[in-house]
C-alpha atoms as a PDB file:
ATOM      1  CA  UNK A   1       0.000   0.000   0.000  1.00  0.00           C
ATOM      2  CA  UNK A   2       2.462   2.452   0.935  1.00  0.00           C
ATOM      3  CA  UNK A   3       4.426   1.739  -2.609  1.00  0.00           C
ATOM      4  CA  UNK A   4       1.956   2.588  -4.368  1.00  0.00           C
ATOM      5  CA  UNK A   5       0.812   5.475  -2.710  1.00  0.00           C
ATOM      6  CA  UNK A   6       4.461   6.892  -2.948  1.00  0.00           C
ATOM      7  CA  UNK A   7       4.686   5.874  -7.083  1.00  0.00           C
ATOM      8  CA  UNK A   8       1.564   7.691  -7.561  1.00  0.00           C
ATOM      9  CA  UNK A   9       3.020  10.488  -5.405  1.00  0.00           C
ATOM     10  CA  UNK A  10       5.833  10.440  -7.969  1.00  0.00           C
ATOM     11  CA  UNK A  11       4.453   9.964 -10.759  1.00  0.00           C
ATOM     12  CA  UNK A  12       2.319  13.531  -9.995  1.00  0.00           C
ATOM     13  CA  UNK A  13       5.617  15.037  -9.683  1.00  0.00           C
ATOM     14  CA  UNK A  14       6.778  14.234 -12.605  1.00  0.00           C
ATOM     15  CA  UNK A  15       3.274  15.197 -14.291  1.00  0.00           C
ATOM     16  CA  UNK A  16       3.485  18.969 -13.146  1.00  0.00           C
ATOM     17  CA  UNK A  17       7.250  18.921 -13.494  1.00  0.00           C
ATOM     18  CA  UNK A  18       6.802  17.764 -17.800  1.00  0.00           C
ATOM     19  CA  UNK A  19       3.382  19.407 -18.010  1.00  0.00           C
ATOM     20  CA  UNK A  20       4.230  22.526 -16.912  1.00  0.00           C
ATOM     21  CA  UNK A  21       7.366  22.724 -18.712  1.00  0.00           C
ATOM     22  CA  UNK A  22       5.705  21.753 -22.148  1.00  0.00           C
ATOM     23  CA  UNK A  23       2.990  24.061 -21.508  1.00  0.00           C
ATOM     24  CA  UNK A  24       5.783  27.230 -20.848  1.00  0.00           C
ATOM     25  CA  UNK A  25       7.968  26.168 -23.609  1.00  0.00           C
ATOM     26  CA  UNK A  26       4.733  25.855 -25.989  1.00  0.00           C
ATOM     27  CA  UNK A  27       3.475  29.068 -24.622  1.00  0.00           C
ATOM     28  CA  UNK A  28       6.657  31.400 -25.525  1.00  0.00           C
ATOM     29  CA  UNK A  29       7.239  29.569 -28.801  1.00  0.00           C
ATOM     30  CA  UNK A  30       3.345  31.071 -30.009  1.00  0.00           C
ATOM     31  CA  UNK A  31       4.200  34.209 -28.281  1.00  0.00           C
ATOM     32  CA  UNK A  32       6.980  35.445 -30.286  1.00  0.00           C
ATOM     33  CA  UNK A  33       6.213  33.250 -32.874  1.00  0.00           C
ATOM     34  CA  UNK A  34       8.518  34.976 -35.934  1.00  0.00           C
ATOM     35  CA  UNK A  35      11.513  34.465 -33.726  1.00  0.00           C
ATOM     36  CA  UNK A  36      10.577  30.998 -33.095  1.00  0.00           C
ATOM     37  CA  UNK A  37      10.249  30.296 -36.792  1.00  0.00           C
ATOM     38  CA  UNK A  38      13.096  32.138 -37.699  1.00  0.00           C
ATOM     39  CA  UNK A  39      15.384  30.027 -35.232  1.00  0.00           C
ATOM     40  CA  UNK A  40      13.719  26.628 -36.108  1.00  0.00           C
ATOM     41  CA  UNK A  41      14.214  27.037 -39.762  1.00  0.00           C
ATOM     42  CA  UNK A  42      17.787  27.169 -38.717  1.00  0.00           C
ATOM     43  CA  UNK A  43      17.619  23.692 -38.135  1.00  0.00           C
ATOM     44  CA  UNK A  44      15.655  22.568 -41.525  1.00  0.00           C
ATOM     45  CA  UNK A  45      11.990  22.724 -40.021  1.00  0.00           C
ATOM     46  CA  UNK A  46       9.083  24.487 -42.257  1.00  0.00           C
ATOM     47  CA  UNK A  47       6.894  27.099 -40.136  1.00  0.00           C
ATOM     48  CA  UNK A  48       4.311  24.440 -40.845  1.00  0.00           C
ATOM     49  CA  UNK A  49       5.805  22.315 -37.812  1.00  0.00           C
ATOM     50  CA  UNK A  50       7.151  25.196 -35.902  1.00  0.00           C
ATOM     51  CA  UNK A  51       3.248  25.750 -35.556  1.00  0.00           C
ATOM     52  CA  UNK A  52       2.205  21.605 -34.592  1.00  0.00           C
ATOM     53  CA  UNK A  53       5.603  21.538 -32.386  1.00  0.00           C
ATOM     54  CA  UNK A  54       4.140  25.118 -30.704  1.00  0.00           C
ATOM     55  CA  UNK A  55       0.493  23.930 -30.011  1.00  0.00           C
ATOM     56  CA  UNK A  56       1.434  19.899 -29.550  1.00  0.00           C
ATOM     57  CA  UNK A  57       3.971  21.618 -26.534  1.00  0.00           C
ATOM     58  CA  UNK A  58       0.844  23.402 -25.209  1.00  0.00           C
ATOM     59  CA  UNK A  59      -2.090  20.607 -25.609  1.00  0.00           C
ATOM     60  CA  UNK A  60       0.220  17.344 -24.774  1.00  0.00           C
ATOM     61  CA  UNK A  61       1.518  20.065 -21.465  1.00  0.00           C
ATOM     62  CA  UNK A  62      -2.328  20.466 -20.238  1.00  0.00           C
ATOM     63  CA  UNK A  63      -2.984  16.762 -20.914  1.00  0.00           C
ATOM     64  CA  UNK A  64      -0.018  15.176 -18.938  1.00  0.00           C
ATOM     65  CA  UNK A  65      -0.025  18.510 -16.151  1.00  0.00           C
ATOM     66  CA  UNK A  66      -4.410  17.592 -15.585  1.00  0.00           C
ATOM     67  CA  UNK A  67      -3.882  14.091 -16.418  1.00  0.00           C
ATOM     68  CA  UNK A  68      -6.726  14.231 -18.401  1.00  0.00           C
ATOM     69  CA  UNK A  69      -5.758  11.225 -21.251  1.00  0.00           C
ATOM     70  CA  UNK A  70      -2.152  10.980 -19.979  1.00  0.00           C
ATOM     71  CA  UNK A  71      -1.497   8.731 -22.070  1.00  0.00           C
ATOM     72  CA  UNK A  72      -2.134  10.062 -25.304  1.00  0.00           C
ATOM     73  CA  UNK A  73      -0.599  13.251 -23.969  1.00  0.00           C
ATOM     74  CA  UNK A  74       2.200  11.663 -23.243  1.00  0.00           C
ATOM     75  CA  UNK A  75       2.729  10.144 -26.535  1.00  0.00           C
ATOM     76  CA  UNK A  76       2.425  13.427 -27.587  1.00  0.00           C
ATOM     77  CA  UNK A  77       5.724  14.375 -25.283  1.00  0.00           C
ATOM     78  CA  UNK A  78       7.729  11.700 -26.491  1.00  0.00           C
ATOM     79  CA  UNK A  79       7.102  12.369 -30.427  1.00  0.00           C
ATOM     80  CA  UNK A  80       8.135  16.017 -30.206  1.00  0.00           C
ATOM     81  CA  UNK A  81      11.013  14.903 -27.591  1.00  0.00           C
ATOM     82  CA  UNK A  82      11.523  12.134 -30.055  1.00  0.00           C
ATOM     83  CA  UNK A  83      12.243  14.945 -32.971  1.00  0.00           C
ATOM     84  CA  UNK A  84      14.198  17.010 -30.523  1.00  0.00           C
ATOM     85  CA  UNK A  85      17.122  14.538 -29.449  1.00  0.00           C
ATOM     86  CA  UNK A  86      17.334  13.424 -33.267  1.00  0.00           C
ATOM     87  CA  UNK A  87      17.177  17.595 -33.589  1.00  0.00           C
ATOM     88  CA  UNK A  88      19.725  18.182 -31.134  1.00  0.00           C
ATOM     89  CA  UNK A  89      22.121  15.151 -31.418  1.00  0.00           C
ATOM     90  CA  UNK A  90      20.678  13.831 -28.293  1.00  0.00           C
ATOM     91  CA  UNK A  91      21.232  16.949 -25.790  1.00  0.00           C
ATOM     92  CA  UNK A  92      20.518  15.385 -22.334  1.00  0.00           C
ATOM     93  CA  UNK A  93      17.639  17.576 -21.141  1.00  0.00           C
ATOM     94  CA  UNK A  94      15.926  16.280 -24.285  1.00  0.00           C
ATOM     95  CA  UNK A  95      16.706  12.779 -23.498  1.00  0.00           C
ATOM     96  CA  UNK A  96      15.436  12.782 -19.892  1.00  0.00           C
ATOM     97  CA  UNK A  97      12.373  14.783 -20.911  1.00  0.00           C
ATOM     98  CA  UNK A  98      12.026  11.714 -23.721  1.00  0.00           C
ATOM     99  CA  UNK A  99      12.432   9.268 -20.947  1.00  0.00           C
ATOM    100  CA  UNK A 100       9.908  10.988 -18.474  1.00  0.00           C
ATOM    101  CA  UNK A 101       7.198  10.828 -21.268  1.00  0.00           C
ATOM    102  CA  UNK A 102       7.419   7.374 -22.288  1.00  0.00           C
ATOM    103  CA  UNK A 103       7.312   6.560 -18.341  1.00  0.00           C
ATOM    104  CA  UNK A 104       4.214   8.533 -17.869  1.00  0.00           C
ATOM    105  CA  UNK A 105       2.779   6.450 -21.149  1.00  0.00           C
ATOM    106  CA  UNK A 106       3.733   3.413 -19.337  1.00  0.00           C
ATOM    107  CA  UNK A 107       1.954   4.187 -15.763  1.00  0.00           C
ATOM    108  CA  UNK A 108      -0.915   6.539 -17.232  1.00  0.00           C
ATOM    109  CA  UNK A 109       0.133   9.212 -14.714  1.00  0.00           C
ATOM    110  CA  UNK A 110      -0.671   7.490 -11.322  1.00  0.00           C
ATOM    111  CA  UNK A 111      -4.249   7.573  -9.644  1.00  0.00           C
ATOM    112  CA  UNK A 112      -3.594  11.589  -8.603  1.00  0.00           C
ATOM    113  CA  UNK A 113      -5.425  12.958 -11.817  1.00  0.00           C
ATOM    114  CA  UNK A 114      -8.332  14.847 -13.400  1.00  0.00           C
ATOM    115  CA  UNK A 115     -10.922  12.010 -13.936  1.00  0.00           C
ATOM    116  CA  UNK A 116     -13.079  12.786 -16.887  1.00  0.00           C
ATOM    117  CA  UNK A 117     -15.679  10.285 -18.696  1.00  0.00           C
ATOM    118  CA  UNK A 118     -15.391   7.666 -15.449  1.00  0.00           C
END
């Protein structure tokens, strides 16, 4: 009992720890937008995906931070994290953030969540 009270514990840490960082990071990327373009094209992307990478950041940062369909939100982490090592010749911040979404796939974000539809 106490196990799993502390991995659910944990695993809301690491929820508003990803969440809230893919929500701020998705947040200033659509804020100054031209900048954001200007400095991804840099590295071969199309403003096309700036834009999904922008608003992907912000939705997949509410789902995992609520925990409302963690799972898919978390998918959702991992592809753009996924892009982002392969992006930035696997930086470590981009692997652990990587790592910390495929865990949340894996556990569904513990029992310490927004329930919505049961």
């Amino acid at each position: 009992m106490q196990n799993s009270k502390r991995k659910n514990i944990l695993l809301l840490v690491v929820r508003i720890i990803v969440g809230g960082m893919f929500v701020f990071a998705g947040v200033m990327k659509l804020l100054d937008m031209p900048n954001t373009i200007a400095m991804m094209a840099t590295m071969g992307l199309r403003s096309t995906v700036v834009w999904m990478v922008a608003v992907g950041e912000v939705l997949a940062g509410l789902g995992v931070l609520l925990g409302v369909y963690t799972k898919l939100a978390a998918l959702g982490v991992v592809i753009i994290m996924g892009g982002a090592v392969y992006l930035t010749a696997g930086n470590p911040m981009t692997i652990l953030f990587f790592v910390l979404g495929a865990v949340l796939m894996k556990y569904k974000g513990g029992d310490y969540r927004l329930k919505i539809f049961g």
